[in-house]
PDB file of N, CA and C in Angstrom:
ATOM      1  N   UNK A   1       0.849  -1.182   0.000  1.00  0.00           N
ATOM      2  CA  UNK A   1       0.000   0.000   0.000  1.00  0.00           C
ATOM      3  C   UNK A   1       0.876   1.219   0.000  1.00  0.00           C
ATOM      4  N   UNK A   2       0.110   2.270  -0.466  1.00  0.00           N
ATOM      5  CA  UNK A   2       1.243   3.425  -0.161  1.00  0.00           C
ATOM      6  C   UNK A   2      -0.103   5.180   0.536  1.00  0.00           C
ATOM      7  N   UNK A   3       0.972   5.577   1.078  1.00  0.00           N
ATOM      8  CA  UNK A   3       0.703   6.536   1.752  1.00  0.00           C
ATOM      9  C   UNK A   3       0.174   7.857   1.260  1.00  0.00           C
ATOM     10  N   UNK A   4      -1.081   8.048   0.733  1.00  0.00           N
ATOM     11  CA  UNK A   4      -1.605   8.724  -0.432  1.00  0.00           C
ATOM     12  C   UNK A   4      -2.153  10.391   0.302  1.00  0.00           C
ATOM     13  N   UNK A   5      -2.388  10.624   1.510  1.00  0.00           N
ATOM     14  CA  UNK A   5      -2.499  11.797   1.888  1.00  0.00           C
ATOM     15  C   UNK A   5      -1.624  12.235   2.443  1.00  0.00           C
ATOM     16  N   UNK A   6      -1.333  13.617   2.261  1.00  0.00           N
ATOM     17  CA  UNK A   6       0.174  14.369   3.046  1.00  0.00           C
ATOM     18  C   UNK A   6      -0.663  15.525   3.938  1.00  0.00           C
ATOM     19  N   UNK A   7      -0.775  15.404   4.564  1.00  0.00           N
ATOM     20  CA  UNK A   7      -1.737  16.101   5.811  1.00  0.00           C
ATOM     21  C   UNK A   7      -0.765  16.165   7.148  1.00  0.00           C
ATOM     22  N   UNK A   8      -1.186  17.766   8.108  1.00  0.00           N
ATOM     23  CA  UNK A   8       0.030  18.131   9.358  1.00  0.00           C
ATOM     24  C   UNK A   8      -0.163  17.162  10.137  1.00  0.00           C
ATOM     25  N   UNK A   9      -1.001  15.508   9.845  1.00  0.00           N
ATOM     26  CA  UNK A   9      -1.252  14.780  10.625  1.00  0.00           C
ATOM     27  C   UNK A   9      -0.743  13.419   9.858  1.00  0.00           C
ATOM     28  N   UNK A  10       0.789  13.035   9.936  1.00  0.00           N
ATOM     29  CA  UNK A  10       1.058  12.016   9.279  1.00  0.00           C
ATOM     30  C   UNK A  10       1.060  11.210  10.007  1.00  0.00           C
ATOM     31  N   UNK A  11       1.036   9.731   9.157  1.00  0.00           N
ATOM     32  CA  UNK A  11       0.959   8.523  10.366  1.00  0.00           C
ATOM     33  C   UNK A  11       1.884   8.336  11.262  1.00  0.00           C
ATOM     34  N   UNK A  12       0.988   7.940  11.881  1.00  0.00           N
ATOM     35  CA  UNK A  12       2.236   7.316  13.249  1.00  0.00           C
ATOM     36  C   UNK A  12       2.459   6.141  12.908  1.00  0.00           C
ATOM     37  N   UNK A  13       1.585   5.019  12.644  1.00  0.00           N
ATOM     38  CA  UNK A  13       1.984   3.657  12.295  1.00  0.00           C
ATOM     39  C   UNK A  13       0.521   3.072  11.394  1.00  0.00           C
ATOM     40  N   UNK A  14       0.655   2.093  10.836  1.00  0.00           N
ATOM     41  CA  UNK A  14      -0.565   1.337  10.395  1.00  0.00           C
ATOM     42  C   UNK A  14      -1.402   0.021  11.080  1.00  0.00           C
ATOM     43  N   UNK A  15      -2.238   0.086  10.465  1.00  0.00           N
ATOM     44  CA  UNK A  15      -3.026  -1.298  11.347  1.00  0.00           C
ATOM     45  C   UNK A  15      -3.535  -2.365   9.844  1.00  0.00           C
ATOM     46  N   UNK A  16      -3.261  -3.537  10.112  1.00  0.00           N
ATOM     47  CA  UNK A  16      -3.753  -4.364   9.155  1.00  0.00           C
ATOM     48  C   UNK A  16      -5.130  -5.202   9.831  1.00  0.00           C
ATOM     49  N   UNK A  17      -5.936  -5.737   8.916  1.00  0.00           N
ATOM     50  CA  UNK A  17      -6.543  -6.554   9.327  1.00  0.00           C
ATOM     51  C   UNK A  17      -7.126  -7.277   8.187  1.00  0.00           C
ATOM     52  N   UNK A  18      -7.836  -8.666   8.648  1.00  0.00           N
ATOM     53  CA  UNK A  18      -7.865  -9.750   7.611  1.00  0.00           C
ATOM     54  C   UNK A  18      -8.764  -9.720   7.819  1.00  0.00           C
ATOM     55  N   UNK A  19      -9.848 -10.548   6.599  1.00  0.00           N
ATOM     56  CA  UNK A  19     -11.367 -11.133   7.087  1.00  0.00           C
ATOM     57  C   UNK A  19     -11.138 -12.749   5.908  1.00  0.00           C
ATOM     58  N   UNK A  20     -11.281 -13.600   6.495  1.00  0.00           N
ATOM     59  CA  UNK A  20     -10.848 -15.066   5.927  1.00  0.00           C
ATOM     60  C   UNK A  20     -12.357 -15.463   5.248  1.00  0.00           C
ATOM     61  N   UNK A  21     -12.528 -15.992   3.794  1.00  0.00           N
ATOM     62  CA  UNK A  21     -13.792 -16.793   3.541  1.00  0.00           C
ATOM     63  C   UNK A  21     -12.868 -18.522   3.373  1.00  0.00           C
ATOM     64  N   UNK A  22     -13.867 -19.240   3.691  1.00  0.00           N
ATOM     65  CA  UNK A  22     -13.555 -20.563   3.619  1.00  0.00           C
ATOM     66  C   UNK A  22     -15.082 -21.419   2.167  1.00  0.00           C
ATOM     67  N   UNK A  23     -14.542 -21.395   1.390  1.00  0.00           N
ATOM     68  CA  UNK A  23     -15.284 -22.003   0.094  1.00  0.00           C
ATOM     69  C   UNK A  23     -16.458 -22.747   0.659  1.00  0.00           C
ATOM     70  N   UNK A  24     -17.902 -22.793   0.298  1.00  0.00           N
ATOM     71  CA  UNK A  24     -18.706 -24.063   0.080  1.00  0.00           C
ATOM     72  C   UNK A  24     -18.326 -25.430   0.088  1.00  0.00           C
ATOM     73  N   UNK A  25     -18.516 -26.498   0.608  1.00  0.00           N
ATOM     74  CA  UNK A  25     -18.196 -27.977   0.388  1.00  0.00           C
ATOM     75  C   UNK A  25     -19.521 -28.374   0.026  1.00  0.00           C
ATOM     76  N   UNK A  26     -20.650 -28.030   0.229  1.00  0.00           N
ATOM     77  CA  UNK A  26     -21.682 -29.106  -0.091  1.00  0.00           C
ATOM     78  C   UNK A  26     -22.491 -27.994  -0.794  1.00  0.00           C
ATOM     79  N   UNK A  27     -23.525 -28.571  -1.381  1.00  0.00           N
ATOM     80  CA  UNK A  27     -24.203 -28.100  -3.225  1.00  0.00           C
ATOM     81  C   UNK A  27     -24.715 -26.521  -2.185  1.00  0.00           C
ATOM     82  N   UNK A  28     -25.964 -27.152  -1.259  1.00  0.00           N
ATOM     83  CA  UNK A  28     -26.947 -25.893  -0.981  1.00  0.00           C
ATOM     84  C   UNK A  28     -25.862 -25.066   0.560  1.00  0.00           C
ATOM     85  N   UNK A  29     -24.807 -25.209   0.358  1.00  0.00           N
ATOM     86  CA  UNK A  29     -24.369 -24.168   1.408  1.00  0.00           C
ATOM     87  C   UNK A  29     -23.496 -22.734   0.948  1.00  0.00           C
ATOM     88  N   UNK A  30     -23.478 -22.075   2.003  1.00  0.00           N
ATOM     89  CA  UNK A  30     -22.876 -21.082   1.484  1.00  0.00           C
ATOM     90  C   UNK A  30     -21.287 -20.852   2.009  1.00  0.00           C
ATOM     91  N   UNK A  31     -20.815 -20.012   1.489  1.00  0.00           N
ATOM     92  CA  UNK A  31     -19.632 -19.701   2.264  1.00  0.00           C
ATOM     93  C   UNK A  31     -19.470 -18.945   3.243  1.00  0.00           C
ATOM     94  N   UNK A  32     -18.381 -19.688   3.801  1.00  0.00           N
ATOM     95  CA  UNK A  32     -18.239 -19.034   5.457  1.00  0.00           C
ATOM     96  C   UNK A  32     -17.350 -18.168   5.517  1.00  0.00           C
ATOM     97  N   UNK A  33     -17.714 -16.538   5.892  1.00  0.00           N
ATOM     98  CA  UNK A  33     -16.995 -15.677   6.029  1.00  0.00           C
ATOM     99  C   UNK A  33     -16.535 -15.431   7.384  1.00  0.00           C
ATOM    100  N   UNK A  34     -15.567 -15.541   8.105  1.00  0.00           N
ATOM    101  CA  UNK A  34     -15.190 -14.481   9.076  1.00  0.00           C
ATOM    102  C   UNK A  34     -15.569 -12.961   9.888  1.00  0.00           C
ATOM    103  N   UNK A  35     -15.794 -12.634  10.776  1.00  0.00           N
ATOM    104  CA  UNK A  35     -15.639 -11.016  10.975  1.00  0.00           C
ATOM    105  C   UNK A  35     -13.764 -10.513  10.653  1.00  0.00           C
ATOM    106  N   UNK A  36     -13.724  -9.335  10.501  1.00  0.00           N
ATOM    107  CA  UNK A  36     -12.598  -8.785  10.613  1.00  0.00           C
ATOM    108  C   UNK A  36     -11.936  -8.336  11.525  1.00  0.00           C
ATOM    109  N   UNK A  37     -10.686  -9.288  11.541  1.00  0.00           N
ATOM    110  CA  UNK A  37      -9.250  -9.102  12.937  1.00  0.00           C
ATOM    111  C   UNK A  37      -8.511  -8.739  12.624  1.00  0.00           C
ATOM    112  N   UNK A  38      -7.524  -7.933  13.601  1.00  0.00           N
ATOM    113  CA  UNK A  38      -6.293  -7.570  13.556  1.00  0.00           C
ATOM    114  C   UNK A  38      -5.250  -8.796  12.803  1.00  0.00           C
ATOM    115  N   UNK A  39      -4.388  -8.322  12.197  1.00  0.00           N
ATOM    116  CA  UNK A  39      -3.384  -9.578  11.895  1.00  0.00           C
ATOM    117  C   UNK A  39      -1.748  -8.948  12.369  1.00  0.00           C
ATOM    118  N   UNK A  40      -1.885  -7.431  12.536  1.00  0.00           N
ATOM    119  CA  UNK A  40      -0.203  -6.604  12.293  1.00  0.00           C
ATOM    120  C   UNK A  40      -1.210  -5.244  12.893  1.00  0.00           C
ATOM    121  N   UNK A  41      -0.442  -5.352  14.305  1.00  0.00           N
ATOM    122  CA  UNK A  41      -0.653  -3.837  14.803  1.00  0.00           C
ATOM    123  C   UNK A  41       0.418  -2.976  15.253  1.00  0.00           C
ATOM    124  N   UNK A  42       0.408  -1.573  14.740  1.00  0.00           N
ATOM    125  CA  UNK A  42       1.515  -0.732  14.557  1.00  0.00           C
ATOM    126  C   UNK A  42       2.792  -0.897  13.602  1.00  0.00           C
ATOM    127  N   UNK A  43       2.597  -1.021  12.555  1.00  0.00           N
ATOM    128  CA  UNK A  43       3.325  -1.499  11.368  1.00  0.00           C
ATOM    129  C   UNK A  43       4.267   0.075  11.424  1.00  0.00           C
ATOM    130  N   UNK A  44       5.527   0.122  10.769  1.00  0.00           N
ATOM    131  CA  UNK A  44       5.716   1.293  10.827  1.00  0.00           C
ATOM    132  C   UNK A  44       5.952   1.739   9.481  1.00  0.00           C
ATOM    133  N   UNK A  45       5.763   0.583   8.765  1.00  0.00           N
ATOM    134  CA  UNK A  45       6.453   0.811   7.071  1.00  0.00           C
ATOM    135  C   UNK A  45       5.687   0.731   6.373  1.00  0.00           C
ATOM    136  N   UNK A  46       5.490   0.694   4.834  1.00  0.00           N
ATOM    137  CA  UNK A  46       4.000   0.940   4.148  1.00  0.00           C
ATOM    138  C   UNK A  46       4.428  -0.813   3.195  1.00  0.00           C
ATOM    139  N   UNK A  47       5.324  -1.727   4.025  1.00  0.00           N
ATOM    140  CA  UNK A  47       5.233  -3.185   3.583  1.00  0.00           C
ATOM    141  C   UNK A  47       4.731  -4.094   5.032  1.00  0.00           C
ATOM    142  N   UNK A  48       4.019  -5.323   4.142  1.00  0.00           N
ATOM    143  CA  UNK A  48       4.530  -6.196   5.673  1.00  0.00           C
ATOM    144  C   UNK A  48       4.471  -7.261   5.152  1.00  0.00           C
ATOM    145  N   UNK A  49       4.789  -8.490   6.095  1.00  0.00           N
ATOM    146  CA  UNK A  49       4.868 -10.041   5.657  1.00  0.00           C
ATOM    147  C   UNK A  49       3.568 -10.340   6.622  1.00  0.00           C
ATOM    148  N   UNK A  50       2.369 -10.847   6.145  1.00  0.00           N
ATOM    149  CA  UNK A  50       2.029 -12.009   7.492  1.00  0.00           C
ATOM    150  C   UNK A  50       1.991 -13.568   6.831  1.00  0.00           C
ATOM    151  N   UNK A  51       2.727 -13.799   8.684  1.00  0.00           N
ATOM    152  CA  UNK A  51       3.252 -14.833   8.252  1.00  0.00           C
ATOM    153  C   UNK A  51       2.242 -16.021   9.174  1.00  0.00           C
ATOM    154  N   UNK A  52       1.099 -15.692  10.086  1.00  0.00           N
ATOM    155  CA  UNK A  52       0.865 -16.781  11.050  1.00  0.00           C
ATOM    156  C   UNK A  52      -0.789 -16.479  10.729  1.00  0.00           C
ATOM    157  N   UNK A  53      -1.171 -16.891   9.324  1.00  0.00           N
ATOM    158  CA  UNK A  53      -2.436 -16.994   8.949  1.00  0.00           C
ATOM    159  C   UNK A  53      -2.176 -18.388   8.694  1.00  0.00           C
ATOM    160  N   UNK A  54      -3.733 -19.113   8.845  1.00  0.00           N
ATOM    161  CA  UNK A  54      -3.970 -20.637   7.972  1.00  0.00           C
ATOM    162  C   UNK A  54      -4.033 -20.587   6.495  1.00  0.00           C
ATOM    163  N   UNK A  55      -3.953 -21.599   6.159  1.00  0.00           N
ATOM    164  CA  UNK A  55      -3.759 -21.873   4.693  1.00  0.00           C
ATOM    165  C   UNK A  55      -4.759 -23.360   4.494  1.00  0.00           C
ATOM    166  N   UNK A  56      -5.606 -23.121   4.962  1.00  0.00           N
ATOM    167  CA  UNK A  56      -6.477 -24.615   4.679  1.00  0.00           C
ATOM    168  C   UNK A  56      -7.602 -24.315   3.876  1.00  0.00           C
ATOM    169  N   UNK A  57      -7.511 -24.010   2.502  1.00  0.00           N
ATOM    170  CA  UNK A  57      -8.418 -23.588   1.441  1.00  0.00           C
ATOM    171  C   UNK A  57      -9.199 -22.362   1.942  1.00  0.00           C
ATOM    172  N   UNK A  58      -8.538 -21.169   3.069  1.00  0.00           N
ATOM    173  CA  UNK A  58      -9.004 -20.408   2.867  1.00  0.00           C
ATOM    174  C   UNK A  58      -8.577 -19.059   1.849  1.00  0.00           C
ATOM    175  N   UNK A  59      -9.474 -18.291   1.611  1.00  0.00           N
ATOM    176  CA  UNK A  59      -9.274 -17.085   0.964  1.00  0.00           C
ATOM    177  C   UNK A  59      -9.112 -15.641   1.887  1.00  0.00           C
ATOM    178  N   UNK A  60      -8.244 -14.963   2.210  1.00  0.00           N
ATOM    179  CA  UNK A  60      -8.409 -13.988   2.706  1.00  0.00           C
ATOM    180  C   UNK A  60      -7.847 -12.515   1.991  1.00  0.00           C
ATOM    181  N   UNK A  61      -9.104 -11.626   2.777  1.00  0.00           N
ATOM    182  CA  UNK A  61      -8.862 -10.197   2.422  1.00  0.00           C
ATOM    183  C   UNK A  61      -8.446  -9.491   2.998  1.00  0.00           C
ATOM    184  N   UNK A  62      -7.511  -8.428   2.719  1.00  0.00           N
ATOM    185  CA  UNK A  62      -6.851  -7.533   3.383  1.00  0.00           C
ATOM    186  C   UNK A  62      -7.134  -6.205   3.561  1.00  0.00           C
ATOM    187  N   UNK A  63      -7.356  -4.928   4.729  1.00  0.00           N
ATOM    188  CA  UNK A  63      -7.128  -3.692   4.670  1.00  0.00           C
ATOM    189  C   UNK A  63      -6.848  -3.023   5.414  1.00  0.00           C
ATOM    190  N   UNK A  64      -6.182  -2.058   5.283  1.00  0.00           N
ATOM    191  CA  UNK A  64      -5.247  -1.347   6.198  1.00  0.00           C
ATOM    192  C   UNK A  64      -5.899   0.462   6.568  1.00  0.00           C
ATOM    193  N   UNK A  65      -5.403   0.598   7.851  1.00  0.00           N
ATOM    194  CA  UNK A  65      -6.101   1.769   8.049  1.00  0.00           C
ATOM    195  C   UNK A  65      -4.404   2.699   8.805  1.00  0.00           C
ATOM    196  N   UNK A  66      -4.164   4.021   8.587  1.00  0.00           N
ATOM    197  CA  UNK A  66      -3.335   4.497   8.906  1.00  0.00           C
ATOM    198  C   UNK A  66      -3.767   5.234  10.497  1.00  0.00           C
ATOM    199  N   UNK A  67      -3.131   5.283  11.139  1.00  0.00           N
ATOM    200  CA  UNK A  67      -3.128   5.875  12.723  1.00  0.00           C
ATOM    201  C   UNK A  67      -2.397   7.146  13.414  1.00  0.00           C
ATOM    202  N   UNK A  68      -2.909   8.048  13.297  1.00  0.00           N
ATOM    203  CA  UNK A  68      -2.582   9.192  13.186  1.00  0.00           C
ATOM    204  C   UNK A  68      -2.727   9.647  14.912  1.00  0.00           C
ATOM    205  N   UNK A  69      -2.319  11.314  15.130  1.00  0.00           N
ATOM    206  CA  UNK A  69      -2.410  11.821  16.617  1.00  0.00           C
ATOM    207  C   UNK A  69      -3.848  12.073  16.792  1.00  0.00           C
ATOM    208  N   UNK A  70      -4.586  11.913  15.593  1.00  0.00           N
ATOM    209  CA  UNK A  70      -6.277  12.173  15.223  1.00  0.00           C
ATOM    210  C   UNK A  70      -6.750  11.291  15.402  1.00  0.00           C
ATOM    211  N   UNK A  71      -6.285  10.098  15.355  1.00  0.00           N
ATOM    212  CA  UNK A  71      -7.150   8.637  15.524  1.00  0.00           C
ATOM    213  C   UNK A  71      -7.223   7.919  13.751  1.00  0.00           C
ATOM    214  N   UNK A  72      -8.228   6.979  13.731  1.00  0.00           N
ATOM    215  CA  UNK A  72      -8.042   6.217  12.911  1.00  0.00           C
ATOM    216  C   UNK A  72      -8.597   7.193  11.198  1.00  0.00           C
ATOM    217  N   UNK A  73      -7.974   6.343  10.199  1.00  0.00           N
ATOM    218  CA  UNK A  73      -7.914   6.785   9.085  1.00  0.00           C
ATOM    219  C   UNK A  73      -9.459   6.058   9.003  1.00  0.00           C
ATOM    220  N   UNK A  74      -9.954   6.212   7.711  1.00  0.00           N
ATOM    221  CA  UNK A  74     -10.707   4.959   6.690  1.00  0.00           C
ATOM    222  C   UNK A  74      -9.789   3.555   6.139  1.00  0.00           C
ATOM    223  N   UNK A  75     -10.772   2.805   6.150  1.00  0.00           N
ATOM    224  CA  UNK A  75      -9.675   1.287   5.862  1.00  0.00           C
ATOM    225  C   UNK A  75      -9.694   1.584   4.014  1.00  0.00           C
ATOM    226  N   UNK A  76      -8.462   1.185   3.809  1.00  0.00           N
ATOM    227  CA  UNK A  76      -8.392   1.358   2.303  1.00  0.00           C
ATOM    228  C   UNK A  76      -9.316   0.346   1.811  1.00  0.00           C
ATOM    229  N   UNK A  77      -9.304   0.392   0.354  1.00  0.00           N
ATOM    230  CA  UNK A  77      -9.833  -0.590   0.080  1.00  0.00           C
ATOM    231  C   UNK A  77      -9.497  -2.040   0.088  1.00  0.00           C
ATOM    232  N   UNK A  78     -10.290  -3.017   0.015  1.00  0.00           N
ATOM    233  CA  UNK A  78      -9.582  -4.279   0.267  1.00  0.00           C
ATOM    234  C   UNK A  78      -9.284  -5.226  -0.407  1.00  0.00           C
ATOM    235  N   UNK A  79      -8.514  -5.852  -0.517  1.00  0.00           N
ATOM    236  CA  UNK A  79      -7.682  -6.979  -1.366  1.00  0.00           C
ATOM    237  C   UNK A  79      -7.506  -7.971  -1.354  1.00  0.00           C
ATOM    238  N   UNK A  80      -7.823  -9.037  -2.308  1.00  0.00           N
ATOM    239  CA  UNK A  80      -7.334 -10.715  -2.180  1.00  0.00           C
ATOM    240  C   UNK A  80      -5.841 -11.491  -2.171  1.00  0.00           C
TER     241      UNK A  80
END
């Protein structure tokens, strides 16, 4: 992601968070979504690795919100 407003209120750090779907297995069900958690709090760089998510046919989405002396940004938009 990158750091798209320049305002007297620059970040202090970022916040990530995930929301996991796990696919349908049977004809009439649906998929199971998650609520959205923290995964990386106080990031200080506009990269990160996560590294201690599951990987058991799930799909997850990503978005990040910047943290300012104002409080929280809007979560960017989100990503697969």
């Amino acid at each position: 992601w990158s750091s798209t407003q320049v305002t007297n209120s620059e970040p202090i750090f970022y916040v990530i968070e995930a929301q996991w779907t796990l696919p349908k297995t049977g004809i009439n069900q649906e998929d199971t979504v998650s609520k959205w958690g923290f995964v990386k709090e106080e990031v200080s760089h506009t990269k990160a690795i996560i590294r201690n998510i599951q990987r058991d046919n799930r799909w997850y989405t990503f978005r990040v919100a910047a943290v300012t002396r104002l409080g929280y940004s809007s979560f960017s938009t989100t990503t697969k």
